[in-house]
C-alpha atoms as a PDB file:
ATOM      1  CA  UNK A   1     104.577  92.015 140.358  1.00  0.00           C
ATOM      2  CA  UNK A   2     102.762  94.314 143.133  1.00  0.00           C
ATOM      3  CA  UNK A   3      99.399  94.617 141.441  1.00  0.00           C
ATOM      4  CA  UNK A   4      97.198  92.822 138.966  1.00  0.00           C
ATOM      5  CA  UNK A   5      98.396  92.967 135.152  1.00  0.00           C
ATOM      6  CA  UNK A   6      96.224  93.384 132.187  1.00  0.00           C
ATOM      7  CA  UNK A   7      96.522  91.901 129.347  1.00  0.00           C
ATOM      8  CA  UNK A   8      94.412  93.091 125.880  1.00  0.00           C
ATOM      9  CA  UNK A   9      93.905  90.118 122.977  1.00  0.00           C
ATOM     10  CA  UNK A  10      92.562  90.727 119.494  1.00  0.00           C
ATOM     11  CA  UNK A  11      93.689  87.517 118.049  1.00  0.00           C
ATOM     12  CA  UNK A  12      93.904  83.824 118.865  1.00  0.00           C
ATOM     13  CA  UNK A  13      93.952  85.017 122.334  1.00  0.00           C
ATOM     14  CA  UNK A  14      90.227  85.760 122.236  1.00  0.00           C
ATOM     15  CA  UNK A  15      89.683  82.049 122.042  1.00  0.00           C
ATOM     16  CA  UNK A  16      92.670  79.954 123.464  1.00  0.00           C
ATOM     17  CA  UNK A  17      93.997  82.355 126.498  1.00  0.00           C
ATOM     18  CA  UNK A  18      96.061  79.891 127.901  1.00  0.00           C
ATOM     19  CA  UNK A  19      96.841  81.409 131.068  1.00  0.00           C
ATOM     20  CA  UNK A  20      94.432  81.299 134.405  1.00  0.00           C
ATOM     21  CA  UNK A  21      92.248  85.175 134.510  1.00  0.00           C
ATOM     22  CA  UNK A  22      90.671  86.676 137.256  1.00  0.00           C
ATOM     23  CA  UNK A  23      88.176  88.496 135.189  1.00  0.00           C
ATOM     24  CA  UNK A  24      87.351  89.237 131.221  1.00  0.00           C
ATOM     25  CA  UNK A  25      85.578  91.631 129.357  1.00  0.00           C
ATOM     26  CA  UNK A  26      85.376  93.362 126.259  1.00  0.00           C
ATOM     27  CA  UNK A  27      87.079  96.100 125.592  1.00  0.00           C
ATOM     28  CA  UNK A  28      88.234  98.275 122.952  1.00  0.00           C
ATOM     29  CA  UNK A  29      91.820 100.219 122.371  1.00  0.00           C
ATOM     30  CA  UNK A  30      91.305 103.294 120.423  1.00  0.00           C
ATOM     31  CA  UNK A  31      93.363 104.302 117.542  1.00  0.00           C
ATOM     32  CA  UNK A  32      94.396 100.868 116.359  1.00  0.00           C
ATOM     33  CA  UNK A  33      92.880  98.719 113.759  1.00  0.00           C
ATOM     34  CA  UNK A  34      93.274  95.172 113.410  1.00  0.00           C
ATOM     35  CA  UNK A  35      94.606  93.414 110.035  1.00  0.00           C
ATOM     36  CA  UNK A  36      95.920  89.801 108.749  1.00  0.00           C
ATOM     37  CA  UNK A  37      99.599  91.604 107.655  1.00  0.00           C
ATOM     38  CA  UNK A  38     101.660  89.571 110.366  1.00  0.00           C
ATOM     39  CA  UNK A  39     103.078  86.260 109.055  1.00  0.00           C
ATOM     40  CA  UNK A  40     103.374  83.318 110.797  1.00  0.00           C
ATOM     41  CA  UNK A  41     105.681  80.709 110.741  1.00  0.00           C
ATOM     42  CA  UNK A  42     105.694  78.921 113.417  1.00  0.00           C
ATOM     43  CA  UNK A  43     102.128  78.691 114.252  1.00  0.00           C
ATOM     44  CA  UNK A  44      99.779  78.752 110.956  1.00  0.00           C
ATOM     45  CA  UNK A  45     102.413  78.727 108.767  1.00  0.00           C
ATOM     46  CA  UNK A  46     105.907  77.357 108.447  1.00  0.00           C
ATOM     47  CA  UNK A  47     108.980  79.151 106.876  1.00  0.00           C
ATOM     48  CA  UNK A  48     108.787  77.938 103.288  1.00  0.00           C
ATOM     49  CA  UNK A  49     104.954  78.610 103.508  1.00  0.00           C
ATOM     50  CA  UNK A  50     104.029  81.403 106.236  1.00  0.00           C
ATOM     51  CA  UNK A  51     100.468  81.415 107.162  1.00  0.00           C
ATOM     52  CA  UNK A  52      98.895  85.265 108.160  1.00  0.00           C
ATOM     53  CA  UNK A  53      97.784  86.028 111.323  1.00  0.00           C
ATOM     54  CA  UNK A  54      96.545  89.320 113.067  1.00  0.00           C
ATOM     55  CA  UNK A  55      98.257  91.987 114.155  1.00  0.00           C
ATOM     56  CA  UNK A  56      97.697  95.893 114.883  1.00  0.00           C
ATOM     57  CA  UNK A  57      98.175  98.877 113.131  1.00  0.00           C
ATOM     58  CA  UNK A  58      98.043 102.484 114.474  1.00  0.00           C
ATOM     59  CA  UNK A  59      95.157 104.425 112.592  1.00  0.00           C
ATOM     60  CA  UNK A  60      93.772 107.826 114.815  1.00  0.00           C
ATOM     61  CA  UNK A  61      90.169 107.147 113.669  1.00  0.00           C
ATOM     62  CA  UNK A  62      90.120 103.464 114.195  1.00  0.00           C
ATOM     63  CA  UNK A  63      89.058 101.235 117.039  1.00  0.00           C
ATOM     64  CA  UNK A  64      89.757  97.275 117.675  1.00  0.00           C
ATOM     65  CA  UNK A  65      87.278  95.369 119.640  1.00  0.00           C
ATOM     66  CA  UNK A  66      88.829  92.759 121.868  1.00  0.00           C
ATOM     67  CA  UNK A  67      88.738  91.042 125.156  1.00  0.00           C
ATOM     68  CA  UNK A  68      91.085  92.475 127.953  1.00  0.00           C
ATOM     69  CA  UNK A  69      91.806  89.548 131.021  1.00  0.00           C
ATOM     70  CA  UNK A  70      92.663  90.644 134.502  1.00  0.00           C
ATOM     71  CA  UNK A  71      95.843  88.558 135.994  1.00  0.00           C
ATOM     72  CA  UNK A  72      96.565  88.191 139.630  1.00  0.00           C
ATOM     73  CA  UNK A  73      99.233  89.913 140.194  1.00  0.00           C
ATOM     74  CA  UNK A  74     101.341  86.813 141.821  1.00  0.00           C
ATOM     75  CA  UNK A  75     100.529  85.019 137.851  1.00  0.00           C
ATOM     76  CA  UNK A  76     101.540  87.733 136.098  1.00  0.00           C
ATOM     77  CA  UNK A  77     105.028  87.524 135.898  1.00  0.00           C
ATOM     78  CA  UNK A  78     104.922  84.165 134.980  1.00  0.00           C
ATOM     79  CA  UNK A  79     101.804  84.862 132.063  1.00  0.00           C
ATOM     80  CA  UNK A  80     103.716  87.549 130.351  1.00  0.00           C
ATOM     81  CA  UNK A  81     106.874  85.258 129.843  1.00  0.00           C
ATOM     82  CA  UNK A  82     104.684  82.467 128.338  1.00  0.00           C
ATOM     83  CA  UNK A  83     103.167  84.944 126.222  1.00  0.00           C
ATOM     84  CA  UNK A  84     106.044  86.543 125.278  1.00  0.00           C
ATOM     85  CA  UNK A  85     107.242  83.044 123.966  1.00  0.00           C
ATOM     86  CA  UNK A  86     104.178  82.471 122.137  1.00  0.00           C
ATOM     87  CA  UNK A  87     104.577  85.632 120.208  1.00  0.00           C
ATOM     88  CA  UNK A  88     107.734  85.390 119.634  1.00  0.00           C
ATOM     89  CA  UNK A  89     107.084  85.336 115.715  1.00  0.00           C
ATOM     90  CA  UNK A  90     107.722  89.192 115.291  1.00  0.00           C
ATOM     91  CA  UNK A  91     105.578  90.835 117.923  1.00  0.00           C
ATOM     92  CA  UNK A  92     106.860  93.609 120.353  1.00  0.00           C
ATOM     93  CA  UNK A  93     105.022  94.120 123.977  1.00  0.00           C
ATOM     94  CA  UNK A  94     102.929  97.062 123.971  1.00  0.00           C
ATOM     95  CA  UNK A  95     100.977  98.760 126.891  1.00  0.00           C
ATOM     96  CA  UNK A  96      98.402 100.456 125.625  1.00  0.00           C
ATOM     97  CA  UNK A  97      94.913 101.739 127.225  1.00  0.00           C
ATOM     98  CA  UNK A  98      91.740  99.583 126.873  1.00  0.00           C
ATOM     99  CA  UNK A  99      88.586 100.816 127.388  1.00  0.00           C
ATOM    100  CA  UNK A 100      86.108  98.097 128.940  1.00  0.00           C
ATOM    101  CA  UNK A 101      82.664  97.349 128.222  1.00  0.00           C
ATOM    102  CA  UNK A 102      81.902  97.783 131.605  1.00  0.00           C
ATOM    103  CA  UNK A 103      80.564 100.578 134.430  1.00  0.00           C
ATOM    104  CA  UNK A 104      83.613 100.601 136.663  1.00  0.00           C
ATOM    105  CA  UNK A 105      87.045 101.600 135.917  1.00  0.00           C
ATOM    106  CA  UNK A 106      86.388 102.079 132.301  1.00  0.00           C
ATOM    107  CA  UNK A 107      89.437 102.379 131.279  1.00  0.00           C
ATOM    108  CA  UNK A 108      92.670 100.206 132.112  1.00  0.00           C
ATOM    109  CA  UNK A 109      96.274 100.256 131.249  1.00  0.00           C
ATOM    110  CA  UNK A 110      97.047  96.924 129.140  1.00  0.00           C
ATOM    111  CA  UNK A 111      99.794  94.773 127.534  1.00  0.00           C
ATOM    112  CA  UNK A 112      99.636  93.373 124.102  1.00  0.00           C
ATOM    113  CA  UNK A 113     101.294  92.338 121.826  1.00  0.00           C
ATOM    114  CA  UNK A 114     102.063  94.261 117.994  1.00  0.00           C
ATOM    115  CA  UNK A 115     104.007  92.921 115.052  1.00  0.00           C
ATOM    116  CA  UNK A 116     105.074  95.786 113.034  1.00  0.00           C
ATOM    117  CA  UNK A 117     106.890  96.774 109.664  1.00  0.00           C
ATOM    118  CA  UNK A 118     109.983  96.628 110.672  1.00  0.00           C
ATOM    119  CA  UNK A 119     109.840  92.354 112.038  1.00  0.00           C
ATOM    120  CA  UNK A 120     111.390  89.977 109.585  1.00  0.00           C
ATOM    121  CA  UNK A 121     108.086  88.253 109.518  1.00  0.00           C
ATOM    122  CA  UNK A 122     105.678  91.454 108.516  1.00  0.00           C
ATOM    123  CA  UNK A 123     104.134  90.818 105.294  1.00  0.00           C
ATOM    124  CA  UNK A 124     101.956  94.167 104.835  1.00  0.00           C
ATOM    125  CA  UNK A 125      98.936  94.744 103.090  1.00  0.00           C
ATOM    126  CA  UNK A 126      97.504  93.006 100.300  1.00  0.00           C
ATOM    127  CA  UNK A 127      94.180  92.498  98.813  1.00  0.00           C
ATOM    128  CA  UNK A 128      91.486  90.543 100.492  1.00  0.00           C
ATOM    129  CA  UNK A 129      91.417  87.778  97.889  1.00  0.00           C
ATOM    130  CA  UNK A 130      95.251  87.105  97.667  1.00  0.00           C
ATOM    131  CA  UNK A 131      95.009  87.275 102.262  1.00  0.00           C
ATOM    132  CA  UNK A 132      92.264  84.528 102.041  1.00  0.00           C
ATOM    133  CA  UNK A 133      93.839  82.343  99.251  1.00  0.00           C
ATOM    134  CA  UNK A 134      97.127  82.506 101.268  1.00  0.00           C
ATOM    135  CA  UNK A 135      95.113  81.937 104.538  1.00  0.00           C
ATOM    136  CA  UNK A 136      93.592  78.569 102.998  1.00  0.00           C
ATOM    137  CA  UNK A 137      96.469  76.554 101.741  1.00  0.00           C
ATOM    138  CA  UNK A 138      98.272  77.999 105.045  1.00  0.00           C
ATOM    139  CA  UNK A 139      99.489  74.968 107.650  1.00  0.00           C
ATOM    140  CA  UNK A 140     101.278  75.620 110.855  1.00  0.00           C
ATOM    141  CA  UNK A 141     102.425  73.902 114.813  1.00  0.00           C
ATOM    142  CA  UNK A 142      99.143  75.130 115.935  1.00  0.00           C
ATOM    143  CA  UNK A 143      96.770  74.226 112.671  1.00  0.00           C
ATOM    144  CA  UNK A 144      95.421  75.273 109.842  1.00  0.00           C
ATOM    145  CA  UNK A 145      95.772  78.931 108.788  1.00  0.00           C
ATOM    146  CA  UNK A 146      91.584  78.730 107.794  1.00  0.00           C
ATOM    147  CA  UNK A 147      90.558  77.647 111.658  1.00  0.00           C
ATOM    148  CA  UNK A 148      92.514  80.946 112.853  1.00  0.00           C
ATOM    149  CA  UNK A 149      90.749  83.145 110.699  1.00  0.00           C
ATOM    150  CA  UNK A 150      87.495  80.948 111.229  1.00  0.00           C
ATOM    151  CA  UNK A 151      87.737  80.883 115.037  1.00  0.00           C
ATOM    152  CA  UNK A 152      88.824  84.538 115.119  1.00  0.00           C
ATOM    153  CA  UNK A 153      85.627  85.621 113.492  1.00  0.00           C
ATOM    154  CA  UNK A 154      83.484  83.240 116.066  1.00  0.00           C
ATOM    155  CA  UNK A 155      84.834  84.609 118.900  1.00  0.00           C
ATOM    156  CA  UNK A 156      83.925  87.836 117.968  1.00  0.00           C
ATOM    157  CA  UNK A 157      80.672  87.412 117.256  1.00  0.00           C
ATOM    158  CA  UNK A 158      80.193  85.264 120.288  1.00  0.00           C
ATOM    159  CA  UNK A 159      80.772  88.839 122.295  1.00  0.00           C
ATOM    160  CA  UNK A 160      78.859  90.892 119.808  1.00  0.00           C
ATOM    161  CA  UNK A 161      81.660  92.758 118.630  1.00  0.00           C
ATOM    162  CA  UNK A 162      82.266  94.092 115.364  1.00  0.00           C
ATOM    163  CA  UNK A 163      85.409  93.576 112.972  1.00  0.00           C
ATOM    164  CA  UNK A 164      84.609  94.454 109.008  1.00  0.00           C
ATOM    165  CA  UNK A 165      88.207  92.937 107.968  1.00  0.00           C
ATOM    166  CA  UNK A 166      88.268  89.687 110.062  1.00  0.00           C
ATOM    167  CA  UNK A 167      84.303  88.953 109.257  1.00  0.00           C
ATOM    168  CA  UNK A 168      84.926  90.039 105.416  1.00  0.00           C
ATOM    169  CA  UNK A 169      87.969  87.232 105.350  1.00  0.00           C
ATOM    170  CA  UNK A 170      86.580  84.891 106.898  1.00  0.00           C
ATOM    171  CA  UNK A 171      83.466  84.811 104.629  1.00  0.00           C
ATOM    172  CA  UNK A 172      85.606  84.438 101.911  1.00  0.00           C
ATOM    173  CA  UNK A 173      87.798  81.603 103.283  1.00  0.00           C
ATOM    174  CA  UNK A 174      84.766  79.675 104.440  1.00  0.00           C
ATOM    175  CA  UNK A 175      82.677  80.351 100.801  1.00  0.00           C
ATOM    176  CA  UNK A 176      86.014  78.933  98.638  1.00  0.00           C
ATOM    177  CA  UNK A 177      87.047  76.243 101.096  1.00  0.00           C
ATOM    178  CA  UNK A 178      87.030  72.562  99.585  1.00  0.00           C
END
């Protein structure tokens, strides 16, 4: 690749990036609102048992608060391949713009990653309490379904940014754990 590559994550890569960055921030992609409709089976879940993880849905009024990381443009090739194996589960590459919390170049160009409707894994909405029971009993490769959600929620708050849904669930898996 001829120049650096940006890459926006809203879920478990807030916390467990697993690629080498030149630079993070916070930033924020307009128009997109995160939710626990994606299922997982082959992280948090397994087929027989799928465990919900995030994913993004297009909404005009909506933002979603996450951290975009800045890849050297010799790793980036390389990054993107690994992460397009790790979200392999259903999710399409998406570019979309990212505004960062930050005074220059506001705004970049980023790729993420989106499980929609039309992915075998999709589950959809559903109530709160029937997302966090599922979330609980949920096991995967990569853990339980609860530390997702858990760490998810830490991570944001350990950048001061706001998510209603993720902090809502995650009270309500940690109050009815045990």
């Amino acid at each position: 690749m001829s120049a650096d590559v940006w890459i926006f994550g809203y879920g478990s890569l807030m916390w467990r990036p697993d690629f080498t960055f030149t630079e993070r921030c916070a930033g924020v992609a307009s128009g997109w609102s995160r939710r626990f409709w994606q299922g997982s089976i082959d992280h948090r879940g397994v087929p027989e048992a799928p465990g919900r993880v995030v994913t993004l849905e297009a909404r005009p009024a909506a933002h979603c608060w996450g951290l975009a990381y800045r890849v050297a443009a010799a790793e980036g090739r390389a990054v993107l391949e690994r992460l397009d194996h790790r979200e392999r589960g259903g999710f399409d590459r998406v570019d979309l713009d990212v505004t960062l919390r930050r005074d220059r170049a506001p705004t970049v160009r980023a790729v993420t990653y989106v499980a929609g409707p039309g992915n075998p894994n999709y589950l959809g909405p559903a109530p709160l309490s029937e997302i966090a029971a599922q979330v609980r009993r949920s096991v995967g490769p990569s853990g339980p379904n609860v530390e997702y959600a858990l760490r998810l929620a830490a991570a944001l708050r350990a950048f001061e940014l706001e998510d209603e849904h993720v902090f809502e669930l995650a009270a309500l898996v940690d109050s009815t754990r045990g």
